[in-house]
Structures are given as structure tokens and as C-alpha cells.
Protein backbone atom coordinates (compact mmCIF):
# COMPACT_ATOMS: atom_id res chain seq x y z
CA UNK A 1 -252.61 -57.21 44.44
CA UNK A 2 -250.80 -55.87 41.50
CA UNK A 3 -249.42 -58.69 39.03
CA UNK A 4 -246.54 -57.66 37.20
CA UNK A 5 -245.96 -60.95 35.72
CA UNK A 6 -246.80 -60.82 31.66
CA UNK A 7 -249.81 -63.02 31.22
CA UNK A 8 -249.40 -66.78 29.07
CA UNK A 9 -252.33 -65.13 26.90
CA UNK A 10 -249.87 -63.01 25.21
CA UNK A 11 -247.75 -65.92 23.03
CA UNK A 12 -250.96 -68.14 23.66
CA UNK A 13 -250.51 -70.91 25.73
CA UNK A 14 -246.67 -71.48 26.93
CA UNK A 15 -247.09 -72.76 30.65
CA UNK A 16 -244.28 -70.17 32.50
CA UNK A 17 -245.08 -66.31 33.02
CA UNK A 18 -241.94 -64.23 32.71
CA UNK A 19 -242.09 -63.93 36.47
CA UNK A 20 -241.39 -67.83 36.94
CA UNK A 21 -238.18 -67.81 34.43
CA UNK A 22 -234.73 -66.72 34.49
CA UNK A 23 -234.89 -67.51 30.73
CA UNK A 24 -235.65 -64.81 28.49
CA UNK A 25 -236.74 -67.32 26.29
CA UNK A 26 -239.14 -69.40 28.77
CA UNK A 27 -241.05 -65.72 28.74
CA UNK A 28 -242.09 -65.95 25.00
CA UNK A 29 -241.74 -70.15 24.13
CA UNK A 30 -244.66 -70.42 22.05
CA UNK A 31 -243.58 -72.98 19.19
CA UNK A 32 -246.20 -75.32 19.90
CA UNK A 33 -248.60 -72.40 19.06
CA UNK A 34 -247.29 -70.73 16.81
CA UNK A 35 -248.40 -70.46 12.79
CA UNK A 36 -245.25 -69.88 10.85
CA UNK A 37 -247.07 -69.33 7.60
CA UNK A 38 -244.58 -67.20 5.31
CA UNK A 39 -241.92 -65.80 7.71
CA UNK A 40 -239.11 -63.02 6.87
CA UNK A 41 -235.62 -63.06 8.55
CA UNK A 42 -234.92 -59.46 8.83
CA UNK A 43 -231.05 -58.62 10.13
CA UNK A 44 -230.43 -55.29 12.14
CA UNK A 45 -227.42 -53.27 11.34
CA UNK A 46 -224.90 -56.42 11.34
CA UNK A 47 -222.80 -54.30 9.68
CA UNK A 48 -219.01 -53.49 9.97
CA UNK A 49 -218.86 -50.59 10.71
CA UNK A 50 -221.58 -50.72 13.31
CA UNK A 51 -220.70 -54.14 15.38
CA UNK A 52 -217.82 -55.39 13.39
CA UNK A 53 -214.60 -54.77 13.02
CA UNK A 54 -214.62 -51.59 11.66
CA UNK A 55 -217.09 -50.43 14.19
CA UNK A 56 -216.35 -47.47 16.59
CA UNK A 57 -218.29 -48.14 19.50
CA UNK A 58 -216.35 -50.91 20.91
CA UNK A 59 -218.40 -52.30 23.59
CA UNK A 60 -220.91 -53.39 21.11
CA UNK A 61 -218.36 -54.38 18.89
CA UNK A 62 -217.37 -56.44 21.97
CA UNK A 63 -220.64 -57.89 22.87
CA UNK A 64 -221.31 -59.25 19.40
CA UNK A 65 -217.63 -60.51 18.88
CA UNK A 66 -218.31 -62.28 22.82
CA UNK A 67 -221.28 -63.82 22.15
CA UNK A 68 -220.61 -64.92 17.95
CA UNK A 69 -224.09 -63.19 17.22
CA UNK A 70 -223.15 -62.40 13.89
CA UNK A 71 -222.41 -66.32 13.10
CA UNK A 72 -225.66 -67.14 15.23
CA UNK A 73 -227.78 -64.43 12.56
CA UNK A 74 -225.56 -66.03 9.46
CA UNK A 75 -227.44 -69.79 10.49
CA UNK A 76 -230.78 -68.25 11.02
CA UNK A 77 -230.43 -66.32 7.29
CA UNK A 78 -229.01 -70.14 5.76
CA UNK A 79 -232.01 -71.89 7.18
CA UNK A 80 -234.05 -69.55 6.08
CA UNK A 81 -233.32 -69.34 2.71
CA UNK A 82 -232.89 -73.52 2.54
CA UNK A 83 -237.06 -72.97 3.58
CA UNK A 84 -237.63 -70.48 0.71
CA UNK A 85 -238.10 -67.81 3.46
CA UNK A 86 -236.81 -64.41 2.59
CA UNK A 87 -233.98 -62.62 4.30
CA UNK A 88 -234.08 -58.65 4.65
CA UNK A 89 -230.76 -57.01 5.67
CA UNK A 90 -232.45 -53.79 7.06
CA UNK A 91 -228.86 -51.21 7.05
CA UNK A 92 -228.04 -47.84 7.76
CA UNK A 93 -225.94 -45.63 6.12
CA UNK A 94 -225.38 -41.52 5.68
CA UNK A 95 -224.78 -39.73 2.68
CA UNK A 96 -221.26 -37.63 2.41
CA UNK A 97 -223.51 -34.37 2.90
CA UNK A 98 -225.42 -35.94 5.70
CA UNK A 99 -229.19 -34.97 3.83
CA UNK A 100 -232.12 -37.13 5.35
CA UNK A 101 -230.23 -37.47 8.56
CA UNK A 102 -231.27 -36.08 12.13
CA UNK A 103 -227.83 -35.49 13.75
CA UNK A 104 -229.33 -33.80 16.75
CA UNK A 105 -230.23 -37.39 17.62
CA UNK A 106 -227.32 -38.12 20.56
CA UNK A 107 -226.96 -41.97 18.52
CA UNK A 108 -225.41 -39.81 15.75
CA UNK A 109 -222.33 -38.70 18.04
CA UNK A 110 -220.33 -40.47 15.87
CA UNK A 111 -221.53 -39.13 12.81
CA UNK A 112 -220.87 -35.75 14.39
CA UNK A 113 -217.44 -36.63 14.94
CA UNK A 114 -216.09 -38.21 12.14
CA UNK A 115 -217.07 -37.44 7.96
CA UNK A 116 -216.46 -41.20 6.73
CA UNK A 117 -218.55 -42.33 9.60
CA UNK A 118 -220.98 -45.68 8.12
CA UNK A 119 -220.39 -43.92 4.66
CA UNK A 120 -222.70 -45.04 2.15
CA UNK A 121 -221.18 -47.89 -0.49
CA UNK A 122 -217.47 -47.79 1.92
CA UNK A 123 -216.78 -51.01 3.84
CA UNK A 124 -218.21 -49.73 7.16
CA UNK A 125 -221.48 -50.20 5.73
CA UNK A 126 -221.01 -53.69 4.41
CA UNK A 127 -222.64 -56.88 5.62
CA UNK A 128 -220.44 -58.83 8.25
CA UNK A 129 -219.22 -61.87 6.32
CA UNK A 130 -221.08 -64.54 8.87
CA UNK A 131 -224.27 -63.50 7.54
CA UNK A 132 -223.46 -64.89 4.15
CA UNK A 133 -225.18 -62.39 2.01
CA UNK A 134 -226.64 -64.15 -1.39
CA UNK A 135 -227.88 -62.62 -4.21
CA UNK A 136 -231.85 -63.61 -3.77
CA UNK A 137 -230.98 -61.39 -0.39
CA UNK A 138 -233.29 -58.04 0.22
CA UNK A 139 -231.28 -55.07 1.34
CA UNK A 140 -233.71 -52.27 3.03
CA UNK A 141 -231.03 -49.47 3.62
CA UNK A 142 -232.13 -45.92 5.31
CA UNK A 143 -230.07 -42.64 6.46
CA UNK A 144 -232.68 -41.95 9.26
CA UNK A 145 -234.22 -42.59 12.59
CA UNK A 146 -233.32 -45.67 14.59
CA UNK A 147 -235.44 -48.72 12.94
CA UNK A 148 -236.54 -49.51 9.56
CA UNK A 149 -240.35 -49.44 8.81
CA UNK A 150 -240.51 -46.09 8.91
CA UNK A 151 -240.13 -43.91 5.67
CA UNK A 152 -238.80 -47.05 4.01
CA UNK A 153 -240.07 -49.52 1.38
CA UNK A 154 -239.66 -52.34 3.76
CA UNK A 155 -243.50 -52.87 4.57
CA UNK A 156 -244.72 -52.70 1.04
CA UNK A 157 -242.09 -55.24 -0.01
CA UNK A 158 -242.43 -57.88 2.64
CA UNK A 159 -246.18 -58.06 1.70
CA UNK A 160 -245.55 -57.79 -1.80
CA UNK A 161 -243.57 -61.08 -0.92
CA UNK A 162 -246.22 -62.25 1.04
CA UNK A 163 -244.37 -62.20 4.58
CA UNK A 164 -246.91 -62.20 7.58
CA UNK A 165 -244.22 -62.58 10.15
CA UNK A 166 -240.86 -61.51 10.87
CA UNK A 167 -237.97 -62.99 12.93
CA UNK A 168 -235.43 -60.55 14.14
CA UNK A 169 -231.68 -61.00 14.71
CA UNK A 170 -229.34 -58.38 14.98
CA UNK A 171 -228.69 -54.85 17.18
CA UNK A 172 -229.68 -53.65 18.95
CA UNK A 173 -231.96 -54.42 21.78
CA UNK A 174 -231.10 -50.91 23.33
CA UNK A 175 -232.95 -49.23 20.05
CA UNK A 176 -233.01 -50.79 16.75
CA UNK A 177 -234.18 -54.64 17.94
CA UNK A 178 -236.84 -52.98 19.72
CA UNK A 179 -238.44 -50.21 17.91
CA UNK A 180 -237.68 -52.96 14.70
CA UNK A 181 -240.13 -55.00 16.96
CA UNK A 182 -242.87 -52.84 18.31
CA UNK A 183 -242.96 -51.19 14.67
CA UNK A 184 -243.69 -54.97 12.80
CA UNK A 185 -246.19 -55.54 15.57
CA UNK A 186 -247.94 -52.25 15.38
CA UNK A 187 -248.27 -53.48 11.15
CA UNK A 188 -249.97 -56.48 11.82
CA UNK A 189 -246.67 -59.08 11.50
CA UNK A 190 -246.35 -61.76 13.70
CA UNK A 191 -242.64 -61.32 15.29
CA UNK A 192 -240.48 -63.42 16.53
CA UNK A 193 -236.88 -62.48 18.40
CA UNK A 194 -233.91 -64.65 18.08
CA UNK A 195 -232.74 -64.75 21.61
CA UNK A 196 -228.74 -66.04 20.69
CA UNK A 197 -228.85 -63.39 17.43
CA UNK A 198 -229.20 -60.12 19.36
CA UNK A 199 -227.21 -57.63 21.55
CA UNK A 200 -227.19 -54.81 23.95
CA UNK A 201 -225.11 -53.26 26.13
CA UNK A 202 -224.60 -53.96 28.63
CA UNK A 203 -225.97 -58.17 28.37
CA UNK A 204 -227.64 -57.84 31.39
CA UNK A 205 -229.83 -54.63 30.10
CA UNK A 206 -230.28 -57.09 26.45
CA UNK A 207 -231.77 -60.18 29.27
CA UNK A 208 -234.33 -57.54 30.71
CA UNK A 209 -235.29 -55.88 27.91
CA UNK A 210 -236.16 -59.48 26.47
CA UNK A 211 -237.94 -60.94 29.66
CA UNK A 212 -239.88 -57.48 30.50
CA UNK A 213 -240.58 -56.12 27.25
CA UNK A 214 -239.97 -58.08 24.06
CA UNK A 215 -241.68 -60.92 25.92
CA UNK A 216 -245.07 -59.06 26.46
CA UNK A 217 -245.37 -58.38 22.20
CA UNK A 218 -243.41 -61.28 20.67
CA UNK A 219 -242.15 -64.79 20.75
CA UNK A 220 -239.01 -65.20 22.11
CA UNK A 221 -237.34 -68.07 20.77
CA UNK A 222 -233.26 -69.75 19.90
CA UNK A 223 -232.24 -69.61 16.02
CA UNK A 224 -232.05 -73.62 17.12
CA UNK A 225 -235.74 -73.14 18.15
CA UNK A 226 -236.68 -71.18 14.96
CA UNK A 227 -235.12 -73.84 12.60
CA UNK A 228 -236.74 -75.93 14.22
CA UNK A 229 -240.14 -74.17 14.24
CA UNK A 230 -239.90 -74.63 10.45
CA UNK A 231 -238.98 -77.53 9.88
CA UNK A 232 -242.73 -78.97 11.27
């Protein structure tokens, strides 16, 4: 017999399999476990002009707005810095001539479409407000691919900081939360996801992709959860 369940060895030992929950948390709860050592907060693309209101694709814009992830991300980034944690806002943004961007890419549609499309230094590529951006804030921007260890800075200078795990908030879990994920794993961080601090569309996809797959390579945990978790 074949069991598709993801085993309680993976976040140590958290008493439900993913199989037992409807929780996409209960698949990942590993806070009794877990060492928190020097974590990161890295934010994904909670940017206006790609979930806020100057955002074009309006069912994400939508889903964030529906669900206040942006204010959920903004609580996780205060507590973090009130714990002398860093916070990374990883962004994406395209030069006026498009250089160092794949258009072929079928995410780029917009880009395609429209020239002041997430135009570097124009509001579209700004911050949403909720997150609270300070100045002690790291900003990791790119003009390629979909997440943002590769062909970025961002690895040398969360281990210049001496960050040996990341928690993720942000969008989203189609692409970006994801490959953001699997990427930090495959350099050695340990990763948390804040469950109530990321998107897909549609939610339902978002609930899967965090039982079946974030679940089987990272904690899975509440921004309440993860304050929490450093407090101890």
C-alpha cells in the first residue's frame, strides 16, 4: 500500500500527517521543534502594482484585498524587526527597455502589453503601505525569472547578516511563494511559510499547494504562530 500522506519526520515531530488535517497549517506545526536561531522575514512582490491597487491582474489583487494579506505580512515585518530580525522586501521590476527580462515567459503578458507595466522607481513598483517599510529594511529587487535567489545578491546578504532561516509572506503560492521556498531550502535555510500572509489564485489551489507541497519542505505556521515562535 502506497502512503501518500507526508511523513511527521519532515518538520520533526508534529503529531498529524497532512492526510489527517484540513489545516494547511496542522501539515507543517512544528513550533515545539523548531530552532529559530537568526530568522529573516522575506516579503514577495507585495507591491502595488502587482497585488495592490495599482495592480492589473485583478483576481489577485482581489484575493489579497479579501483576505488583508498585506496587513497580515505588515505584523509579521513589525514583530520582526521589534526581535532584531531582518526584513527583506524581495521586488520585481523591468527596466523602460525591458534588458535582463525574459518576456517569452507567458507571466510577462502584461509586460507585453503595456510599456509602464511594474516600471522601475514608478508607484507600481512601490511597497504596499501595510507592510510599513523602515529604513533598517533590505530591498532585494530583480527584472528576471519568477523568485529571488537566483542571479541576485539576496543569498550572500542574508548570510552576511547571519540569517539561517527565512519566513515567507507574500505572492504568490502559484510561483513566486514557492520557487522563493524550494530555492531557500535547496541553500541550506530553514523556511518557514506564513499561512494568513500568502495568496494564490484561486484560494483553494493556495490550501493545496500548502498541505501537498509546502508542507513536505517547510513549516507551515500563522504570523500569530511565528510571533509567537519568537517570543520563547
Amino acid at each position: 500500500m502506497v502512503n501518500n500522506s507526508v511523513p511527521n519526520s519532515i518538520c520533526g515531530i508534529i503529531g498529524v500527517t497532512v492526510a489527517e488535517s484540513d489545516d494547511p497549517s496542522d501539515a507543517a506545526r512544528c513550533s515545539a521543534t523548531t530552532v529559530t536561531a537568526m530568522d529573516a522575514v522575506l516579503t514577495m512582490e507585495l507591491q502595488r502594482g502587482v497585488c495592490g491597487d495599482l495592480a492589473s491582474f485583478a483576481a489577485l489583487r482581489d484575493e489579497v484585498a479579501d483576505r488583508d494579506i498585506a496587513t497580515a505580512a505588515g505584523r509579521l515585518c513589525a514583530a520582526a524587526r521589534a526581535a532584531a530580525r531582518p526584513v527583506v522586501h524581495c521586488t520585481f521590476s523591468l527596466r523602460a527597455d525591458r534588458s535582463g527580462t525574459d518576456l517569452a515567459i507567458p507571466l510577462m503578458w502584461a509586460a507585453r502589453k503595456d510599456p509602464e507595466y511594474l516600471l522601475q522607481h514608478t508607484a507600481a513598483c512601490e511597497l504596499m503601505p501595510q507592510l510599513g517599510q523602515q529604513a533598517a529594511d533590505h530591498l532585494c529587487d530583480r527584472h528576471h525569472g519568477v523568485s529571488p535567489f537566483g542571479g541576485t545578491d539576496l543569498h550572500a546578504r542574508l548570510r552576511a547578516l547571519g540569517v539561517s532561516g527565512v519566513v515567507i509572506a507574500g505572492v504568490s503560492l502559484n510561483v513566486g511563494v514557492i520557487g522563493t521556498a524550494i530555492e531557500a531550502v535547496n541553500l541550506g535555510y530553514r523556511v518557514t511559510v506564513a499561512s494568513d500572509a500568502v495568496a494564490a489564485v484561486p484560494n483553494d489551489y493556495g490550501l493545496a499547494v500548502l498541505r501537498n507541497s509546502v508542507a513536505a519542505i517547510a513549516v507551515v505556521q500563522t504570523v500569530e504562530e511565528v510571533i509567537t515562535r519568537w517570543a520563547v
